[in-house]
N, C-alpha and C. Protein backbone atom coordinates (compact mmCIF):
# COMPACT_ATOMS: atom_id res chain seq x y z
N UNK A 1 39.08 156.69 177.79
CA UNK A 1 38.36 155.72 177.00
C UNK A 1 39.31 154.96 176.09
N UNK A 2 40.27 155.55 175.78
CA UNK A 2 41.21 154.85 174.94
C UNK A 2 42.07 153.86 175.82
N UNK A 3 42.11 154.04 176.92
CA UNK A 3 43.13 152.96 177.39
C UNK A 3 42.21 151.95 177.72
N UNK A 4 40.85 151.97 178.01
CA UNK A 4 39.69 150.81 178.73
C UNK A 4 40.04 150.13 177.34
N UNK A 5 39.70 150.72 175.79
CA UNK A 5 40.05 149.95 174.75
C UNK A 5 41.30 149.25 174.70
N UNK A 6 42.18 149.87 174.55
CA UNK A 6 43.43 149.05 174.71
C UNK A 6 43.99 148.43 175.30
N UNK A 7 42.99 147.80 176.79
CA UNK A 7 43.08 147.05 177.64
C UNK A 7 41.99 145.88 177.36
N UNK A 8 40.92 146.29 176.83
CA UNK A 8 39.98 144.78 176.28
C UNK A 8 40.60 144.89 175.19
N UNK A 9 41.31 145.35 174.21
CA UNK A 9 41.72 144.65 173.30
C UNK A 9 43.04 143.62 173.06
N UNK A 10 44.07 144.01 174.98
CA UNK A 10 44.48 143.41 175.07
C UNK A 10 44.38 142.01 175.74
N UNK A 11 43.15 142.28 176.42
CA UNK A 11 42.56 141.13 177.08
C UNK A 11 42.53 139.89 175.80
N UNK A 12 41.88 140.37 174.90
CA UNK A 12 40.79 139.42 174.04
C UNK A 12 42.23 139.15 173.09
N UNK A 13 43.26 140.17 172.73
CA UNK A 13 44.14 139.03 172.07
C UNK A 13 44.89 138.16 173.02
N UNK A 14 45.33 138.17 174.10
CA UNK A 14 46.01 137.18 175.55
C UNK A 14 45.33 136.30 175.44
N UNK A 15 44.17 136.17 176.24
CA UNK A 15 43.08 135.46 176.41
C UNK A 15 43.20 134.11 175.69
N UNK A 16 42.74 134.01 174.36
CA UNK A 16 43.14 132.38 173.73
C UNK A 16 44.27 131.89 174.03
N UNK A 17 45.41 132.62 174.41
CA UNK A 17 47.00 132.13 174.38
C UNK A 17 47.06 131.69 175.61
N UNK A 18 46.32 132.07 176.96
CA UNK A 18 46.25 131.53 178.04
C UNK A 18 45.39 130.97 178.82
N UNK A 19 44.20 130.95 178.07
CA UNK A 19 42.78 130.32 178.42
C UNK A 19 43.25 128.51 178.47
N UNK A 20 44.55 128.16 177.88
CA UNK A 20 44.80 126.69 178.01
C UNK A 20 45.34 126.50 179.26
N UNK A 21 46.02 127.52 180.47
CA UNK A 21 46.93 127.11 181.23
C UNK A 21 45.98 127.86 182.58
N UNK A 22 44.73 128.54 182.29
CA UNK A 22 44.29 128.88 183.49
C UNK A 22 43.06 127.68 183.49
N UNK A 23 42.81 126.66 184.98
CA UNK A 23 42.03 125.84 185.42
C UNK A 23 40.76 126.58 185.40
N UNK A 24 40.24 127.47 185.50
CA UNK A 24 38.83 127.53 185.43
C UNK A 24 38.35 129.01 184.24
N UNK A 25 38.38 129.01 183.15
CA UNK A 25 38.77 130.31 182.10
C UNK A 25 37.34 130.31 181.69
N UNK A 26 36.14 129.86 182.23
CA UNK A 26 35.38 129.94 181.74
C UNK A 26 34.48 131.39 181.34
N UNK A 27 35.27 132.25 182.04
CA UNK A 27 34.94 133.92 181.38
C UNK A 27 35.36 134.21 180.34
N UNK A 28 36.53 133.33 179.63
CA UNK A 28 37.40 133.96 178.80
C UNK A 28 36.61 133.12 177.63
N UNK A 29 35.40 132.37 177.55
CA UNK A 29 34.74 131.87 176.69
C UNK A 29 34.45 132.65 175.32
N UNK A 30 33.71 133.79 175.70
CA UNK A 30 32.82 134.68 174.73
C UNK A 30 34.60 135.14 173.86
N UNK A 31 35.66 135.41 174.17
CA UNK A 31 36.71 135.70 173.65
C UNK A 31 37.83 134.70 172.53
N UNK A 32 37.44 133.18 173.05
CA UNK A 32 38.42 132.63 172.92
C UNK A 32 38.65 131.96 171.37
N UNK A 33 37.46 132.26 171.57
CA UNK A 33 36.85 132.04 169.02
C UNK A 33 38.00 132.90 168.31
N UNK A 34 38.64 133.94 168.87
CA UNK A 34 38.86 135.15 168.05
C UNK A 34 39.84 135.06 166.99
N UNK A 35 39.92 135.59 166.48
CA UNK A 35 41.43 135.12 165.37
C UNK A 35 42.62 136.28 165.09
N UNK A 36 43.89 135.72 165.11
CA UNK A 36 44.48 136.64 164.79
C UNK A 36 44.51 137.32 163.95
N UNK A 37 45.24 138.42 164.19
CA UNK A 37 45.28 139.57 162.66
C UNK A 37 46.64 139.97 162.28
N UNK A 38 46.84 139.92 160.82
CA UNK A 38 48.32 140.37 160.88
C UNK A 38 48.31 141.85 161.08
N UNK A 39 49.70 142.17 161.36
CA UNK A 39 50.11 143.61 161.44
C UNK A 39 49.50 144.11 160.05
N UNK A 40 49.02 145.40 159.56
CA UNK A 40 48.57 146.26 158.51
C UNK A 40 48.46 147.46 158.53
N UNK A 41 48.34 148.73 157.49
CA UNK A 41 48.32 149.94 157.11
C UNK A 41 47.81 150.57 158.31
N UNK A 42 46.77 150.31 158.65
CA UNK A 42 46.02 150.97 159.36
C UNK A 42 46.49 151.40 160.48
N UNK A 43 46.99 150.02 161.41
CA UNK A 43 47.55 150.21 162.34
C UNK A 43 49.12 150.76 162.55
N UNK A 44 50.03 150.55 161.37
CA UNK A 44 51.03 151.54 161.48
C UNK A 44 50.50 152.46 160.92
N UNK A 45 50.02 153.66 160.50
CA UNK A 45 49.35 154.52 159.85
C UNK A 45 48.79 155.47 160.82
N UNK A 46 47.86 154.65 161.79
CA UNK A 46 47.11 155.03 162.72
C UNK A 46 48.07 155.19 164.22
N UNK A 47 49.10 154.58 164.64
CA UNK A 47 49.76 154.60 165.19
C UNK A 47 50.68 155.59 165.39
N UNK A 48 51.06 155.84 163.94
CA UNK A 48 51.69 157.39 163.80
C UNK A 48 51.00 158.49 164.20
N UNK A 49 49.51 158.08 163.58
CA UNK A 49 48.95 159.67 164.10
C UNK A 49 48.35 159.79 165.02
N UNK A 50 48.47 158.46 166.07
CA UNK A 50 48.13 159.01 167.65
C UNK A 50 49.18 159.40 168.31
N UNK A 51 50.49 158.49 168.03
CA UNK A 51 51.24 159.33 168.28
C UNK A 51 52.09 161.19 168.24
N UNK A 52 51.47 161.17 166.77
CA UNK A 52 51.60 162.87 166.61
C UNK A 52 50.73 163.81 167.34
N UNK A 53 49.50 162.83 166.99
CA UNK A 53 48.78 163.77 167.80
C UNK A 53 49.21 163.95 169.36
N UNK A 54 49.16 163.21 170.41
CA UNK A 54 49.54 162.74 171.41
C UNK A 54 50.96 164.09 171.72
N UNK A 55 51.72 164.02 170.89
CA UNK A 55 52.76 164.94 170.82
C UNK A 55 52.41 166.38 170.92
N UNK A 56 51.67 166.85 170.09
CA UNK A 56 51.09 168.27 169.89
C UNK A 56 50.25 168.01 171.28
N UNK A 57 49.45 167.73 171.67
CA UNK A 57 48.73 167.84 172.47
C UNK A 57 49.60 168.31 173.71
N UNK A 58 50.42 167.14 174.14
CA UNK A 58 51.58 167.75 174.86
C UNK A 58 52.45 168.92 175.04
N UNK A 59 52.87 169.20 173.63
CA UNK A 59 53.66 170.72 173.66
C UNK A 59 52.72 171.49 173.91
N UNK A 60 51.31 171.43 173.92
CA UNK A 60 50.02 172.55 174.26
C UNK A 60 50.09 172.64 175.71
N UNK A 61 49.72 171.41 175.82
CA UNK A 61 49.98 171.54 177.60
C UNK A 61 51.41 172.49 178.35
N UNK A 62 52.11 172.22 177.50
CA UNK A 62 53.76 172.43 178.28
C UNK A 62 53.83 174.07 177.77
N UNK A 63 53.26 174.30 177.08
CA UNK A 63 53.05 175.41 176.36
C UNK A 63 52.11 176.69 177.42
N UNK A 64 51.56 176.17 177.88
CA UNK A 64 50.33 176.73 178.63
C UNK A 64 50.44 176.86 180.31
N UNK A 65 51.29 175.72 180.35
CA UNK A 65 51.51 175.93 181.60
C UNK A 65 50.23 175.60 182.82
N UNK A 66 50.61 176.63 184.06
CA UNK A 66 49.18 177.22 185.03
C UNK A 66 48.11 177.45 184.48
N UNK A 67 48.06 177.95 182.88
CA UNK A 67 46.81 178.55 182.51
C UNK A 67 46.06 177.00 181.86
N UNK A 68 46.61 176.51 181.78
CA UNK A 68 45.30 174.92 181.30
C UNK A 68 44.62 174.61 181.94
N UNK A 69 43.19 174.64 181.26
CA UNK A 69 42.10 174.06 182.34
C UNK A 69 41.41 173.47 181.27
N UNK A 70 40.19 172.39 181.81
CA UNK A 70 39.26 172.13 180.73
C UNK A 70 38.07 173.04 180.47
N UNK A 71 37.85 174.25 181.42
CA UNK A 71 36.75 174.64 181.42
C UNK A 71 37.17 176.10 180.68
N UNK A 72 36.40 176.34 179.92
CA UNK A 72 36.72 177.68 178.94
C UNK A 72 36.22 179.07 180.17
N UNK A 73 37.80 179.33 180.50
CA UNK A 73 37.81 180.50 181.59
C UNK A 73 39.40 181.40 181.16
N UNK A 74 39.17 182.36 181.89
CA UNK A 74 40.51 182.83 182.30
C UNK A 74 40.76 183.52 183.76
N UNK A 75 41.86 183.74 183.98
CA UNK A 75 42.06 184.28 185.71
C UNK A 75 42.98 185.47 185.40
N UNK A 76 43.10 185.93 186.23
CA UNK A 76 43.61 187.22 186.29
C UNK A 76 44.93 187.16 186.50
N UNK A 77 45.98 185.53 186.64
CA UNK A 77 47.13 185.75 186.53
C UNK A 77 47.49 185.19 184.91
N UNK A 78 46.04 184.66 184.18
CA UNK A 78 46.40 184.05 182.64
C UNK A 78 47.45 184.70 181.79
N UNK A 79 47.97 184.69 181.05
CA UNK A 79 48.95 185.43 179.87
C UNK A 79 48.19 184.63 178.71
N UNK A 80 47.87 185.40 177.74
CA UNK A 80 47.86 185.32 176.25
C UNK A 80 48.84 184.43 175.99
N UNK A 81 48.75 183.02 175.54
CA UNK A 81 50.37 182.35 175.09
C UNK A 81 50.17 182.65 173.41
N UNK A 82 51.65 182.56 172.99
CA UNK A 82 51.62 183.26 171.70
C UNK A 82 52.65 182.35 170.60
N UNK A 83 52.85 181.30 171.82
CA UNK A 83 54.61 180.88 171.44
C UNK A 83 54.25 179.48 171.13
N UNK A 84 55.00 178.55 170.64
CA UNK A 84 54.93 177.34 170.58
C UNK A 84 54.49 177.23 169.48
N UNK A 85 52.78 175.76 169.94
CA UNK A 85 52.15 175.45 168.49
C UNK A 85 51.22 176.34 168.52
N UNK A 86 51.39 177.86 169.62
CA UNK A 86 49.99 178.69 169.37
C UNK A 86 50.61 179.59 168.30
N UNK A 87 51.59 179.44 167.36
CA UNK A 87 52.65 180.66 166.86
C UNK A 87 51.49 180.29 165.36
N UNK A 88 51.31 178.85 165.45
CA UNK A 88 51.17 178.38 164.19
C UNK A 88 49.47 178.34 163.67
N UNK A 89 48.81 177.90 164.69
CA UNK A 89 47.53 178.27 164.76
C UNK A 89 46.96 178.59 166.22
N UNK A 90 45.74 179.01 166.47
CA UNK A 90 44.85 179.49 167.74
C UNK A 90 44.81 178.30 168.71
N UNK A 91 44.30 176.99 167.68
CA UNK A 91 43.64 175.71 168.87
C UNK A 91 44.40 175.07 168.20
N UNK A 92 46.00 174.54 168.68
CA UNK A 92 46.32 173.49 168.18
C UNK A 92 46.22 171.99 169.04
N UNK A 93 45.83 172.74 170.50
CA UNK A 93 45.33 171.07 171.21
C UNK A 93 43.95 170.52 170.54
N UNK A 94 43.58 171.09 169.97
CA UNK A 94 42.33 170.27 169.40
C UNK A 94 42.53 169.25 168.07
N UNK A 95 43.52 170.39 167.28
CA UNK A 95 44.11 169.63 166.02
C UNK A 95 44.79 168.52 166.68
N UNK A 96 45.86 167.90 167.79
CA UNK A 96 46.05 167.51 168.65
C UNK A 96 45.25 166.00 168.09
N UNK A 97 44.07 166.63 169.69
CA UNK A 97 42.81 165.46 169.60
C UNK A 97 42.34 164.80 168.07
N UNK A 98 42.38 165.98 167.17
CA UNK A 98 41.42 165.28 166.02
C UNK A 98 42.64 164.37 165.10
N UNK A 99 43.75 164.67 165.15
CA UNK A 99 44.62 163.76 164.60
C UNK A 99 44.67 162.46 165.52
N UNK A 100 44.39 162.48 166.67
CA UNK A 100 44.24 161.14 167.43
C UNK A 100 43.30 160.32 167.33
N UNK A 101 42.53 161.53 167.41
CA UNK A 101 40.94 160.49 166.88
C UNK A 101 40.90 159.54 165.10
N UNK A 102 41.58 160.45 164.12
CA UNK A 102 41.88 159.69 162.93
C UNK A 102 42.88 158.71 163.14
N UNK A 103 43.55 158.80 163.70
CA UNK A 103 45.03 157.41 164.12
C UNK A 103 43.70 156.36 165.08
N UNK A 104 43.14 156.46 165.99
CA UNK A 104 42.72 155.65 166.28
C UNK A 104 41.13 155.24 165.92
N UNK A 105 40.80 156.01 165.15
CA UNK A 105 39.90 155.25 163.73
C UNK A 105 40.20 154.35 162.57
N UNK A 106 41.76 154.64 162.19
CA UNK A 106 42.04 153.96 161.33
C UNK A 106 42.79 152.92 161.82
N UNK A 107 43.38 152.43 163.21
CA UNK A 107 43.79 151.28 164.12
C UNK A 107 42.23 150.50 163.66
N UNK A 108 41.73 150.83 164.39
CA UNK A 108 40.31 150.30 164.95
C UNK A 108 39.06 150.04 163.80
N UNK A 109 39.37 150.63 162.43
CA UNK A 109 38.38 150.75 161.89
C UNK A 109 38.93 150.24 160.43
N UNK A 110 40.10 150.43 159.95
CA UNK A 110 40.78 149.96 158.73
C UNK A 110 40.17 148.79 158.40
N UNK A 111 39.97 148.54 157.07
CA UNK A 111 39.91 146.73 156.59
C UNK A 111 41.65 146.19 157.34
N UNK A 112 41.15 144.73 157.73
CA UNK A 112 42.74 144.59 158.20
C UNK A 112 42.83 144.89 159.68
N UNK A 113 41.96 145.47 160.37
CA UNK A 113 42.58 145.76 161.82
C UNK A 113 41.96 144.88 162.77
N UNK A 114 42.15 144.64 163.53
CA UNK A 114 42.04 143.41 164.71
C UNK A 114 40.38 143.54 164.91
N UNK A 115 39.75 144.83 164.95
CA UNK A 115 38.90 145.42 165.84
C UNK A 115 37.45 144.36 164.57
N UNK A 116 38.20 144.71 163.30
CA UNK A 116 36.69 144.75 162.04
C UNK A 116 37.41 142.70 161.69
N UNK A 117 38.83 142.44 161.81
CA UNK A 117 38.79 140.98 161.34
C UNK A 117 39.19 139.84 162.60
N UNK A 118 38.87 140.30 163.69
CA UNK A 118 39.08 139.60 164.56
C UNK A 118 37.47 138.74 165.31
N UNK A 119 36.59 138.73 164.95
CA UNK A 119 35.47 138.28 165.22
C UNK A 119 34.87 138.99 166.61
N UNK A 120 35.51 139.80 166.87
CA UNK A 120 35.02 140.32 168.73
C UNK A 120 33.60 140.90 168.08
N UNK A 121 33.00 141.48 167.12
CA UNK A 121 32.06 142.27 166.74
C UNK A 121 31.07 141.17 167.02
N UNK A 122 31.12 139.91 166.73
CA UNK A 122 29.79 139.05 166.79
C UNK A 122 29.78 138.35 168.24
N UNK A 123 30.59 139.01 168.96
CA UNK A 123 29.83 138.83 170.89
C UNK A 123 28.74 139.98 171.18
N UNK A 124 27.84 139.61 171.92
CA UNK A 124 26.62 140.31 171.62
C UNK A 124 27.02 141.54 172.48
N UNK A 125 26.51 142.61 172.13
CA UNK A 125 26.75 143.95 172.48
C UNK A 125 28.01 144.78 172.02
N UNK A 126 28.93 143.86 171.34
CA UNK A 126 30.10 144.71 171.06
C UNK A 126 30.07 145.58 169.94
N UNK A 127 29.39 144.98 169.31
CA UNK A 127 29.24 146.27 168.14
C UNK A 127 28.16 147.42 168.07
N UNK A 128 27.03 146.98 169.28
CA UNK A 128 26.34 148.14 169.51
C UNK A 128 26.69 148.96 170.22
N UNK A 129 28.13 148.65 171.23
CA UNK A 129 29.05 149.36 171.98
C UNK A 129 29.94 150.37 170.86
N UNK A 130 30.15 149.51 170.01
CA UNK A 130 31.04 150.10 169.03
C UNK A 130 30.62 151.48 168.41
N UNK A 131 29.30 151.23 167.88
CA UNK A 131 28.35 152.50 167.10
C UNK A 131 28.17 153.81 168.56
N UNK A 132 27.76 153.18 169.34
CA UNK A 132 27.67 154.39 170.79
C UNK A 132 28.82 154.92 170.62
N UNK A 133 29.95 154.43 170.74
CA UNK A 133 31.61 155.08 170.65
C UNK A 133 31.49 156.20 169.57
N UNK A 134 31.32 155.16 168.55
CA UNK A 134 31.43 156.42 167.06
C UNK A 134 30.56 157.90 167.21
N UNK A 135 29.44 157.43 167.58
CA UNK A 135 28.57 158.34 167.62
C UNK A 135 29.21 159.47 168.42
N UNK A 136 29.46 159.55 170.00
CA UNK A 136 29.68 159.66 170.59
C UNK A 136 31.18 160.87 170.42
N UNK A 137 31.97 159.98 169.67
CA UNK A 137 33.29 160.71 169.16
C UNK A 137 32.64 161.76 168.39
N UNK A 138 31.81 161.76 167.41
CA UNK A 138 31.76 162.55 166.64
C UNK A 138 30.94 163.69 167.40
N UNK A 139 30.29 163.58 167.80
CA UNK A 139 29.36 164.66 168.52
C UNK A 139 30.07 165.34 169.11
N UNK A 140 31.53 165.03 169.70
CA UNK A 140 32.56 165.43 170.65
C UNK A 140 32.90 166.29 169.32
N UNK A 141 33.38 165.60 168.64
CA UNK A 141 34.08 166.32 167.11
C UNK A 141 33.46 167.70 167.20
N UNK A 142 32.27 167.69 166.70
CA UNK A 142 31.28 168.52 166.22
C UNK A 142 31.35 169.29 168.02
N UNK A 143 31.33 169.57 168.80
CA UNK A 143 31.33 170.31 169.67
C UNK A 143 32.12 170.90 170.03
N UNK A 144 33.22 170.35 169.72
CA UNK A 144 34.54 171.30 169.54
C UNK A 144 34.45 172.54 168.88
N UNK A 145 33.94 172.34 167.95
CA UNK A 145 33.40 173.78 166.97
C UNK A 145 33.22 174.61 167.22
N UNK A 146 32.22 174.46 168.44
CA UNK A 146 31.17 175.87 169.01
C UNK A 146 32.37 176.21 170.49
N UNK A 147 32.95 175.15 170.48
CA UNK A 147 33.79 175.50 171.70
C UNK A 147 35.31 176.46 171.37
N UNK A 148 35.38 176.52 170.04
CA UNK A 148 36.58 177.23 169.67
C UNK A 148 35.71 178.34 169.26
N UNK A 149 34.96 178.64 169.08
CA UNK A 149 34.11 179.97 168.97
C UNK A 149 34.08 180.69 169.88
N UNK A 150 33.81 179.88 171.56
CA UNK A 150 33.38 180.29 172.63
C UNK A 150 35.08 180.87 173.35
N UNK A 151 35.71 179.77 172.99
CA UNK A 151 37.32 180.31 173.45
C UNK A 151 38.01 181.71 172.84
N UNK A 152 37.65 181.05 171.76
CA UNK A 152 38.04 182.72 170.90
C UNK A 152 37.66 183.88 171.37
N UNK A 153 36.03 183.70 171.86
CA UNK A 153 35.15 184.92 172.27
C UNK A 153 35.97 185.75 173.71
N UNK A 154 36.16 184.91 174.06
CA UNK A 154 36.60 185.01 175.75
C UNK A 154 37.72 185.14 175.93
N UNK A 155 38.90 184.79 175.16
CA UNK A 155 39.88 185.70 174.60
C UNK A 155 40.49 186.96 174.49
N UNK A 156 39.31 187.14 173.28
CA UNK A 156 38.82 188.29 173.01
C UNK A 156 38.43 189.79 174.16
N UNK A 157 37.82 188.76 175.02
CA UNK A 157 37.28 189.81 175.91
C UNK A 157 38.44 189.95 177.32
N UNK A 158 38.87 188.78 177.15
CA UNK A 158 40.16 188.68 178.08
C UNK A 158 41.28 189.62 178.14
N UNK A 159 41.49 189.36 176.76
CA UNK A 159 42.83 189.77 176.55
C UNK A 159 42.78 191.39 175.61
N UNK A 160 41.63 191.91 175.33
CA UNK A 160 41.61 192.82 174.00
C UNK A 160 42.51 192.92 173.35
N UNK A 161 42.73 193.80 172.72
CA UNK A 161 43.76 194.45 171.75
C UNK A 161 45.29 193.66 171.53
N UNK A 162 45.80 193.08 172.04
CA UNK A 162 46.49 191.94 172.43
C UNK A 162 46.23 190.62 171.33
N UNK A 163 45.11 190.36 171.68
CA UNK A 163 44.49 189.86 171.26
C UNK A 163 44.27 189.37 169.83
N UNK A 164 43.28 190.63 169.51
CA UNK A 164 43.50 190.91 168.02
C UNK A 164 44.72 191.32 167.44
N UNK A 165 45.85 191.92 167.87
CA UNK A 165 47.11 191.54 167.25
C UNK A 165 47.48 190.31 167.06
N UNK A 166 47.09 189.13 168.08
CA UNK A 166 47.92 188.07 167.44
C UNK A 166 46.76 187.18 166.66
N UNK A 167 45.68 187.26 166.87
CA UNK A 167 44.66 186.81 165.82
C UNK A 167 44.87 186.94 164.31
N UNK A 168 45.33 188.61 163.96
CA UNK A 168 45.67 189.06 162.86
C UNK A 168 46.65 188.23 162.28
N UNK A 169 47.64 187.88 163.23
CA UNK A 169 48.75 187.42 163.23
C UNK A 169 49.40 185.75 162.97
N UNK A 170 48.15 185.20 163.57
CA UNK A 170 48.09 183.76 163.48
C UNK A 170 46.63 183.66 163.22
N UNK A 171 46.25 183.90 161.90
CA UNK A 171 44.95 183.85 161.05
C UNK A 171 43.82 182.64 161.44
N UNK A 172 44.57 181.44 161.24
CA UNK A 172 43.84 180.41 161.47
C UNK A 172 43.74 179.68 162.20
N UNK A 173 42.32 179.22 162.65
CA UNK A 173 42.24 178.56 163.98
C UNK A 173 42.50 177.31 164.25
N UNK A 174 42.50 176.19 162.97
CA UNK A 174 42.83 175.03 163.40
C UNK A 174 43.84 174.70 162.20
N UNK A 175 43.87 174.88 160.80
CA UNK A 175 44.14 174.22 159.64
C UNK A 175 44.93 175.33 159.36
N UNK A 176 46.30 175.32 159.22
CA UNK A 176 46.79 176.97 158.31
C UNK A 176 46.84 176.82 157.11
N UNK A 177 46.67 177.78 156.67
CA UNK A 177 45.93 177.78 155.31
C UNK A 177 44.26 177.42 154.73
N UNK A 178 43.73 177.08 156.25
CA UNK A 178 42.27 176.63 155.79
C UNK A 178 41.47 177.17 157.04
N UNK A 179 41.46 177.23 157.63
CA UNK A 179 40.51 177.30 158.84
C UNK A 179 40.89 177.84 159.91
């Protein structure tokens, strides 16, 4: 979903710059009002922290190896990983995601960012597209929750005693020092 965005958003800034040299641009109509935006906070700000996130997410993966899946399981050749960013907390691909999701809230959502001063919001449907997104993210947010409960559980039952040694060990599940 993030790249479909960052592909109409590259459409709609192109678009006026070449809507003069293509003979028939009459699609590129609903776009071509739009106005530029300068560079701002948000978007270097937000940029950083998709990129961090983006990063962690990665060392999770590389971290994990064979055993990554999306579906909360384990197999009988899994290993407990213990090493990496799991040294530091339980779910750090999620911390991962949720630092991406704030980098690309605050691209997209800052006073100042292309998305809120570029006029695309008053083509019809884009901003009721916009609220579905939000919504949408967050419910994801919020489901993550019950899903690090459910991982933990299964873990647990996976791995026993093992287990709870490194639980003991690496206390917190997403935030160290908080959670």
């Amino acid at each position: 979903m993030y790249w479909v965005g960052a592909l109409a958003e590259t459409a709609a800034v192109l678009s006026p710059r070449i809507a003069r040299y293509v003979p028939s641009y009459h699609w590129l109509l609903p776009v071509t009002h739009l106005r530029d935006t300068p560079l701002n906070r948000g978007l270097v700000v937000g940029s950083i922290l998709v990129s961090l996130g983006s990063l962690i997410r990665w060392l999770c993966y590389r971290e994990l190896g064979s055993s990554f899946t999306f579906q909360i399981k384990t197999a009988q050749e899994h290993k407990l990983v213990k090493t990496g960013p799991y040294s530091i907390v339980r779910h750090p691909s999620y911390n991962g995601m949720w630092i991406c999701q704030a980098g690309v809230t605050l691209i997209h959502g800052s006073r100042g960012s292309w998305l809120r001063e570029s006029g695309v919001l008053s083509i019809p449907g884009v901003k009721e597209a916009v609220e579905v997104f939000c919504v949408a993210i967050l419910v994801g947010i919020i489901g993550l929750l019950g899903r690090i409960d459910g991982e933990d559980c299964m873990l647990h039952e996976a791995f026993g005693e093992r287990w709870v040694r490194w639980a003991k060990r690496v206390k917190y599940r997403l935030i160290p020092g908080v959670y």
